[in-house]
Protein backbone atom coordinates (compact mmCIF):
# COMPACT_ATOMS: atom_id res chain seq x y z
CA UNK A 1 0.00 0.00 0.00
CA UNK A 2 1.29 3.67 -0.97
CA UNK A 3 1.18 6.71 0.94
CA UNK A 4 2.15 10.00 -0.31
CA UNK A 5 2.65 13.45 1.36
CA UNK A 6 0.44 15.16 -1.60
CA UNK A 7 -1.63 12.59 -4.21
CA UNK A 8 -2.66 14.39 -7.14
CA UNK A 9 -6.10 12.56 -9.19
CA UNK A 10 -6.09 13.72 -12.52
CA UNK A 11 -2.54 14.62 -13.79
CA UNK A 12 -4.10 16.41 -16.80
CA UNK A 13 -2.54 20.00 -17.31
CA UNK A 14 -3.22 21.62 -14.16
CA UNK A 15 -2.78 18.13 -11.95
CA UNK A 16 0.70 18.04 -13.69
CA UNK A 17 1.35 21.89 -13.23
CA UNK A 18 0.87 21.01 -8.91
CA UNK A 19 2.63 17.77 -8.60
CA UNK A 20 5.77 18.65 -10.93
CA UNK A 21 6.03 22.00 -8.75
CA UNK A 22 5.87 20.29 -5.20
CA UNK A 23 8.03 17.49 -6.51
CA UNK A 24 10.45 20.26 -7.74
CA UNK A 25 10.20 21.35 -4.21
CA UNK A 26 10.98 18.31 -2.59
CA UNK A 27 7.68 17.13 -1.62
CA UNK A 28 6.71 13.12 -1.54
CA UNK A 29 4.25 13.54 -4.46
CA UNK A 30 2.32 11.19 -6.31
CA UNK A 31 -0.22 10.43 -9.02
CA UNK A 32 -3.09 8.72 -9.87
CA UNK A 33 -3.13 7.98 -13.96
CA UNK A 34 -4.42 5.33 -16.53
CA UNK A 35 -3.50 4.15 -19.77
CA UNK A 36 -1.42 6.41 -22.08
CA UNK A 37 -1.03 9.68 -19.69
CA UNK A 38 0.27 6.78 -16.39
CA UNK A 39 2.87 5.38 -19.36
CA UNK A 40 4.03 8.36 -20.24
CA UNK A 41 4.82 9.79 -16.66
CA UNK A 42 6.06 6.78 -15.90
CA UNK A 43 8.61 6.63 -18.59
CA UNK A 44 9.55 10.65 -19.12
CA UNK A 45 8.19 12.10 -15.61
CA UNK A 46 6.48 15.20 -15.76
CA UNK A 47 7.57 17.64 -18.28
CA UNK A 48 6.10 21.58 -17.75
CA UNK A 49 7.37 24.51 -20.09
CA UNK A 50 5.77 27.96 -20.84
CA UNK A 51 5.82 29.88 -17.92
CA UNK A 52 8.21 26.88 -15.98
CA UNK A 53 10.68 24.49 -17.55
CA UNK A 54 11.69 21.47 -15.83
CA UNK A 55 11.56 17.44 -15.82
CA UNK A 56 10.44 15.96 -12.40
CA UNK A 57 9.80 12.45 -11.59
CA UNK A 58 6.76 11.49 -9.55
CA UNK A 59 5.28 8.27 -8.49
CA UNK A 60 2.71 6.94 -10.33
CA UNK A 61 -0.20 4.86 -9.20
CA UNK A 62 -2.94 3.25 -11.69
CA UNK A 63 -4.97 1.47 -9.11
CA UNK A 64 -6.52 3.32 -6.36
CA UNK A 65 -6.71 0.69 -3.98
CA UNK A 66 -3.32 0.64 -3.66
CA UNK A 67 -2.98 3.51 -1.95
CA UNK A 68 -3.21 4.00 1.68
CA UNK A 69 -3.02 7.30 2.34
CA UNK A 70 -2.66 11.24 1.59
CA UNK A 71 -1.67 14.23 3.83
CA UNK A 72 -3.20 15.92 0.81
CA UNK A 73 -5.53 14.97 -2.12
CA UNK A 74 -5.79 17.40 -4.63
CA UNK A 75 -8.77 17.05 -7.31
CA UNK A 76 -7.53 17.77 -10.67
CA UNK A 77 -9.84 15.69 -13.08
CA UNK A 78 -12.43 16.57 -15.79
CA UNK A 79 -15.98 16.89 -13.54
CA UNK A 80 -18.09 13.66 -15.26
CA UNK A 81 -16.89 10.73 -13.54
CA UNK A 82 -16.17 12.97 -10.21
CA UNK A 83 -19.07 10.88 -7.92
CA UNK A 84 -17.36 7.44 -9.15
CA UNK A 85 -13.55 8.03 -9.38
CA UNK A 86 -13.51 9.48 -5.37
CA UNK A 87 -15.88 6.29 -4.47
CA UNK A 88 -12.66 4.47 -5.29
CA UNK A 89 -10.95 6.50 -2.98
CA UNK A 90 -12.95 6.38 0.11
CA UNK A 91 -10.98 3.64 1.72
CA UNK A 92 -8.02 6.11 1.92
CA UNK A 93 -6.82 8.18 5.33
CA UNK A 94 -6.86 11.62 3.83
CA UNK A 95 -5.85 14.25 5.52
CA UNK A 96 -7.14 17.39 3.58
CA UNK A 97 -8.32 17.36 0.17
CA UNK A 98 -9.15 20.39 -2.11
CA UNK A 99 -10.47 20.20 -5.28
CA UNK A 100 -9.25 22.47 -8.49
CA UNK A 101 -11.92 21.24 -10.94
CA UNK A 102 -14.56 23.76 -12.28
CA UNK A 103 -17.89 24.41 -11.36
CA UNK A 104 -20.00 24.37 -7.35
CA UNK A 105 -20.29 20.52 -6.90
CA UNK A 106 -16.66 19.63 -6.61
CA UNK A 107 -16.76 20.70 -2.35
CA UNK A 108 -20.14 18.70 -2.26
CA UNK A 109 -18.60 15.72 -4.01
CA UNK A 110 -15.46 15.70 -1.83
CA UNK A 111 -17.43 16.12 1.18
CA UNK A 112 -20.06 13.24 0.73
CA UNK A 113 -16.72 11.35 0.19
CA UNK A 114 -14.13 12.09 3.00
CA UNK A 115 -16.65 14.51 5.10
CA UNK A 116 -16.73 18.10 5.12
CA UNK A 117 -14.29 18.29 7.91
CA UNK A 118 -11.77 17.21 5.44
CA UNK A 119 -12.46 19.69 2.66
CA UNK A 120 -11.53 22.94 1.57
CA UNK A 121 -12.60 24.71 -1.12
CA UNK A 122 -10.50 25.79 -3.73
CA UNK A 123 -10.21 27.98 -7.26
CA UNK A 124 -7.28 28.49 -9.25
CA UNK A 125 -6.37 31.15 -11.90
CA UNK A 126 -4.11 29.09 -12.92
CA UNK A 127 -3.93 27.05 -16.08
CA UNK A 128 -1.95 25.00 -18.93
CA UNK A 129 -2.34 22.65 -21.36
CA UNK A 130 -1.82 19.43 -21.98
CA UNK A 131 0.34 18.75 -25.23
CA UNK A 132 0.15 16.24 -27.64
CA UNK A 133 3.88 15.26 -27.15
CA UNK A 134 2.66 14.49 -22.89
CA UNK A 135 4.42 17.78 -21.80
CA UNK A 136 2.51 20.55 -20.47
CA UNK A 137 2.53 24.50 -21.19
CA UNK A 138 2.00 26.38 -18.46
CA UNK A 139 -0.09 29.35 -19.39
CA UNK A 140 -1.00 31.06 -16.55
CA UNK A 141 0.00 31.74 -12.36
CA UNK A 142 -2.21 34.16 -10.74
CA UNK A 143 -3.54 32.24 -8.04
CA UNK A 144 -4.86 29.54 -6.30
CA UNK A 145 -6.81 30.37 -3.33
CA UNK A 146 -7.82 27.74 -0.52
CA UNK A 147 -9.93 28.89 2.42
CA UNK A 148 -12.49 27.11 4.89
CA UNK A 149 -16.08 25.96 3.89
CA UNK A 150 -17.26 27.10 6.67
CA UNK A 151 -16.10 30.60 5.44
CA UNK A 152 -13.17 31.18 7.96
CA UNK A 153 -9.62 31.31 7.83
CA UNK A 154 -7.38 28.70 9.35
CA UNK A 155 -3.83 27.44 9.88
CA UNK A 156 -4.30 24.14 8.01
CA UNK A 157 -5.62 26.28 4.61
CA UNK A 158 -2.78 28.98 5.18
CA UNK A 159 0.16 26.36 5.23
CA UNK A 160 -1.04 24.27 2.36
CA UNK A 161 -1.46 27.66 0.24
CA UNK A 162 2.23 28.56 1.64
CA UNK A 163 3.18 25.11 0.35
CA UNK A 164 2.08 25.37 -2.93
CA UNK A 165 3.26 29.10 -3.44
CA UNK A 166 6.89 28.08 -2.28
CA UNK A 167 7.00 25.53 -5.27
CA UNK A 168 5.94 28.04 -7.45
CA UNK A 169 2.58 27.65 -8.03
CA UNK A 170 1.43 31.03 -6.85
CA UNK A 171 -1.36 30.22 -3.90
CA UNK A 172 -3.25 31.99 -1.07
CA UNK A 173 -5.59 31.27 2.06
CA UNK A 174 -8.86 33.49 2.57
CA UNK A 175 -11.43 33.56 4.60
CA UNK A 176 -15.27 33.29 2.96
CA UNK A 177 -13.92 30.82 0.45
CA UNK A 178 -17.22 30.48 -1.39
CA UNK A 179 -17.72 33.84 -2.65
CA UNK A 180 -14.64 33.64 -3.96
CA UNK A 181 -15.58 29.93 -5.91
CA UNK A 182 -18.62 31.89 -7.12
CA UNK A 183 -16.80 34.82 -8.50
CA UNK A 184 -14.96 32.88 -10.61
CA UNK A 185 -17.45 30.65 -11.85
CA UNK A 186 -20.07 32.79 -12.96
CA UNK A 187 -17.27 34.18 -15.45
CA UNK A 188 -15.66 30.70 -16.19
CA UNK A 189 -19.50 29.89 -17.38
CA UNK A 190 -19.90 32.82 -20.05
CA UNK A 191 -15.56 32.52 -21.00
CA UNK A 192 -16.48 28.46 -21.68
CA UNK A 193 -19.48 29.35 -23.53
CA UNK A 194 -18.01 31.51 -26.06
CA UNK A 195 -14.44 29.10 -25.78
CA UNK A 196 -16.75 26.65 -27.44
CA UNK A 197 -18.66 28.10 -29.95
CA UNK A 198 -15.88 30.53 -31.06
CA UNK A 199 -12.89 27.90 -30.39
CA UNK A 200 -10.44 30.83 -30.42
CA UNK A 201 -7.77 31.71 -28.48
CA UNK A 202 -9.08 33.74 -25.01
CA UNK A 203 -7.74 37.34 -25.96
CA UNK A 204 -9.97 37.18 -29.00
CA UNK A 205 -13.71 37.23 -27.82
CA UNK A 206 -12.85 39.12 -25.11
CA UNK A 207 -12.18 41.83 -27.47
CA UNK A 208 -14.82 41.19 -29.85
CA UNK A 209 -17.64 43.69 -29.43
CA UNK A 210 -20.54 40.90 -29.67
CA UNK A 211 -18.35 38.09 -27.61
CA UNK A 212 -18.04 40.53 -25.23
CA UNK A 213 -21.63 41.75 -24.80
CA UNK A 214 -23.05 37.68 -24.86
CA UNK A 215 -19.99 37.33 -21.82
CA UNK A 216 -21.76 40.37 -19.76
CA UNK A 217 -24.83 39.32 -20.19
CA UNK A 218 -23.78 35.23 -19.30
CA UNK A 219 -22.25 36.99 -16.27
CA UNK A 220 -25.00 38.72 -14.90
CA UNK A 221 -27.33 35.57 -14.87
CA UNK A 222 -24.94 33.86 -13.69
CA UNK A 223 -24.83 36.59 -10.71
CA UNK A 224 -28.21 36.58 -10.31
CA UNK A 225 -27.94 32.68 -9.28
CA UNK A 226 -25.11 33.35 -6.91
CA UNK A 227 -27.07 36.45 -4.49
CA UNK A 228 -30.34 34.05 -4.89
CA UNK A 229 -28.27 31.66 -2.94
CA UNK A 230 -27.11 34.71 -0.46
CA UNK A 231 -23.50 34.70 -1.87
CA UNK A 232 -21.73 37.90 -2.11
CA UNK A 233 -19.66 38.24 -5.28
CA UNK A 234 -16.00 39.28 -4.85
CA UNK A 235 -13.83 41.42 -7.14
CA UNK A 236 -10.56 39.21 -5.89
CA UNK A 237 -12.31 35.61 -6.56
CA UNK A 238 -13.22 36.94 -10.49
CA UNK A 239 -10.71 36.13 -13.26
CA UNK A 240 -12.97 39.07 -14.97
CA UNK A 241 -13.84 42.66 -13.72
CA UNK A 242 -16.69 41.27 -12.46
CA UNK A 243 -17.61 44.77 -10.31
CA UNK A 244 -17.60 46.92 -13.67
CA UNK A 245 -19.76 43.90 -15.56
CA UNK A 246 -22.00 43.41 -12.77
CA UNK A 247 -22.48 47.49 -11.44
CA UNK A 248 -21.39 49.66 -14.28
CA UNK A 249 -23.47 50.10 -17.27
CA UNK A 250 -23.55 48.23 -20.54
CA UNK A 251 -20.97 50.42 -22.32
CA UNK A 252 -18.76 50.40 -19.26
CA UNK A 253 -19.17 46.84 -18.70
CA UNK A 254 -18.22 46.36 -22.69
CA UNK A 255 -15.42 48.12 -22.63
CA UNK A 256 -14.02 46.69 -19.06
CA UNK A 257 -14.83 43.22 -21.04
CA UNK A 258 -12.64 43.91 -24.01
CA UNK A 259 -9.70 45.71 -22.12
CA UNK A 260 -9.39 42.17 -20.25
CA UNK A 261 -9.26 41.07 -23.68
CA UNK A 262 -6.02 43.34 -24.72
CA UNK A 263 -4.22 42.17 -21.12
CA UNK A 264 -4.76 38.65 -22.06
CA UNK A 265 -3.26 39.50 -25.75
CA UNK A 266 -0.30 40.41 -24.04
CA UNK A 267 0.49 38.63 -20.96
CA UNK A 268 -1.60 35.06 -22.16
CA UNK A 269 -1.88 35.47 -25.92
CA UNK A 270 -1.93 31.26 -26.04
CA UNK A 271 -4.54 31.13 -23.20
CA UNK A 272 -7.34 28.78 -24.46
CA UNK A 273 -9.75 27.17 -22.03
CA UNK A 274 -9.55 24.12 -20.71
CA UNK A 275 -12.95 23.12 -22.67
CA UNK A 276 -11.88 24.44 -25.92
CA UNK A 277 -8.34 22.17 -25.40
CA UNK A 278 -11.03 19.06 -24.87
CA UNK A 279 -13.35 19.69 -27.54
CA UNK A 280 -10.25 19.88 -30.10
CA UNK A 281 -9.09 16.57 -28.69
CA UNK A 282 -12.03 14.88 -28.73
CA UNK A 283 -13.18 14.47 -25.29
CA UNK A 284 -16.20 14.71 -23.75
CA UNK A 285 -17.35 18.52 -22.05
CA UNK A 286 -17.65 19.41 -18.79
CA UNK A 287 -21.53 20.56 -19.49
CA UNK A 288 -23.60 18.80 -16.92
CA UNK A 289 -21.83 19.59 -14.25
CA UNK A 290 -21.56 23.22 -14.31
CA UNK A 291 -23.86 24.54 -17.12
CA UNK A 292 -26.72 22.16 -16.21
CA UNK A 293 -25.82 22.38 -12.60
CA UNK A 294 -26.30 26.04 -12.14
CA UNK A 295 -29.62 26.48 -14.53
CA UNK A 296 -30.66 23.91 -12.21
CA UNK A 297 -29.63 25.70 -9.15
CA UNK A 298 -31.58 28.95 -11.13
CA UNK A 299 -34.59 27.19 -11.43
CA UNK A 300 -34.30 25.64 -7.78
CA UNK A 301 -34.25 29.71 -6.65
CA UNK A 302 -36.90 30.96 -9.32
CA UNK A 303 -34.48 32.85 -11.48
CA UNK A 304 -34.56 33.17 -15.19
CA UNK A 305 -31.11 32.35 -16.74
CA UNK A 306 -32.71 32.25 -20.88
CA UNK A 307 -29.20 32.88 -22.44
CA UNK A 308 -27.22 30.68 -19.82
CA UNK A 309 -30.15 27.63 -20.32
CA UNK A 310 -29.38 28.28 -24.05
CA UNK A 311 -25.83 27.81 -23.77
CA UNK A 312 -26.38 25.05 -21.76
CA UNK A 313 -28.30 23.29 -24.53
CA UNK A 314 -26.14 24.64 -27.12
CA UNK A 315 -22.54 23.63 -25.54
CA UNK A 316 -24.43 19.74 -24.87
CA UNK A 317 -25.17 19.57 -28.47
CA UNK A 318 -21.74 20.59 -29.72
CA UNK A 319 -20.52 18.21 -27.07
CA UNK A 320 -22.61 15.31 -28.03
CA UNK A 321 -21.83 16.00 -31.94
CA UNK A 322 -18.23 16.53 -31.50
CA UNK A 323 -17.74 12.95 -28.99
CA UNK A 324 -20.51 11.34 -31.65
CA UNK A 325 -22.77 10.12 -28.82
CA UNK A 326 -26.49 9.38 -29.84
CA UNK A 327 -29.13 11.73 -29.32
């Protein structure tokens, strides 16, 4: 049986981007793969350029019962599949475990797992991509912020985020964790929307004047959702400036929308999101999950979402035609 200081499910591009940088640092680190992506770790390690260029080697494990247990489990896989791949898991002593996947169920799913003593939330503005060739480019390090669900701040959530930003993977701990998850969700909603029906590069519908008004509009919807459920949106938790989209009016929010656009020309002109990257390689969308789970969670409160339930729809069909699953 295995045990590991910090076990990392999912060593797709942002899995890799956390294990190679604690491994870097010296950290027991190891992760859980299959098939081609375990081979290839196996064989090469874990190869990160872009932003970070290095070889590590980490341990890899393609059976979860052989592990044992985890100071810390970090979350790093698609969201379908989420509910089965940590049932697997239960049988593990874990100490913590955060999750870095997209969407609002990912603390739920971890919790119904391990219990919610065990979890803390997590987002990351932070993000890469997952070559062809196995390496990874590492696109982006802003932050990845880990706080209490309970909404305070502790010990346990400020020396993991010191952990992490000591390797190099730029982290912090806050308090009221969950506005912050919300923040950047309701943005990471309308910026996967128009990923997928664009499928250009980030910089590019962010400066478009129509992708920019469907993202504000996406946005507020999505906002509306979030203070139904009593949240309280955060400037620092939005990868957008979600104050001047959500408060300012629609020419302000435009043009706050498109100069994002011309900062992400210059300091991320490669940026693509993470959906984009799947629906180019042919795997299945994270659509359920988020889209479907907050029009769900709009319906649940009584708010109308009509352009978010449309994307919804939309971004399942492309999905479905793209993967060719049946109708």
């Amino acid at each position: 049986m295995h045990s590991a200081q910090f076990v990392v499910l999912g060593p797709g591009a942002l899995g890799s981007i956390l294990a190679a940088h604690l491994a870097r640092a010296g950290h027991s680190v190891a992760v859980l793969a299959r098939g081609e992506r375990a081979r290839y770790i196996e064989q090469h390690g874990l190869r990160i350029n872009g932003l970070a260029e290095f070889t590590v080697p980490v341990g890899v494990l393609t059976d979860p019962s052989g592990l044992r247990s985890a100071e810390c489990l970090i979350v790093a896989t698609k969201t379908p599949g989420t509910r089965a791949a940590l049932a697997s898991l239960r049988h593990v002593q874990v100490g913590v475990a955060f999750s870095v996947q997209n969407g609002l169920m990912k603390d739920e799913l971890l919790a119904e797992a391990f219990g919610a003593g065990q979890v803390l939330g997590a987002l990351a503005n932070t993000s890469g991509e997952l070559l062809a060739s196995g390496e990874v480019l590492f696109t982006r390090n802003v932050n990845l912020m880990l706080g209490e669900l309970d909404g305070t701040a502790s010990a346990r959530a400020g020396l993991l985020a010191a952990t992490l930003d000591s390797s190099g993977v730029r982290a912090g701990a806050v308090s009221g964790i969950l506005s912050w998850e919300w923040s950047k969700f309701v943005a990471w909603l309308a910026l996967i929307g128009l990923a997928v029906t664009t499928r250009a590069v980030t910089w590019r519908y962010l400066g478009d004047p129509d992708g920019a008004w469907v993202l504000v509009q996406m946005v507020r919807e999505a906002a509306q959702v979030a203070q139904a459920a009593g949240i309280e949106l955060t400037e620092e938790g939005a990868i957008l400036p979600l104050r001047t989209i959500l408060s300012g009016s629609d020419s302000q929010a435009l043009e706050a929308v498109r100069a994002a656009g011309k900062e992400f020309a210059v300091d991320a002109p490669r940026h693509r999101m993470s959906a984009l990257q799947d629906l180019e390689a042919g795997r299945r969308l994270e659509v359920h999950e988020t889209f479907g789970d907050v029009v769900r969670r709009a319906k649940e409160r009584g708010v109308r979402t009509p352009l978010l339930e449309a994307a919804y729809h939309l971004v399942a069909a492309i999905d479905r035609i793209n993967c060719g699953s049946p109708s």
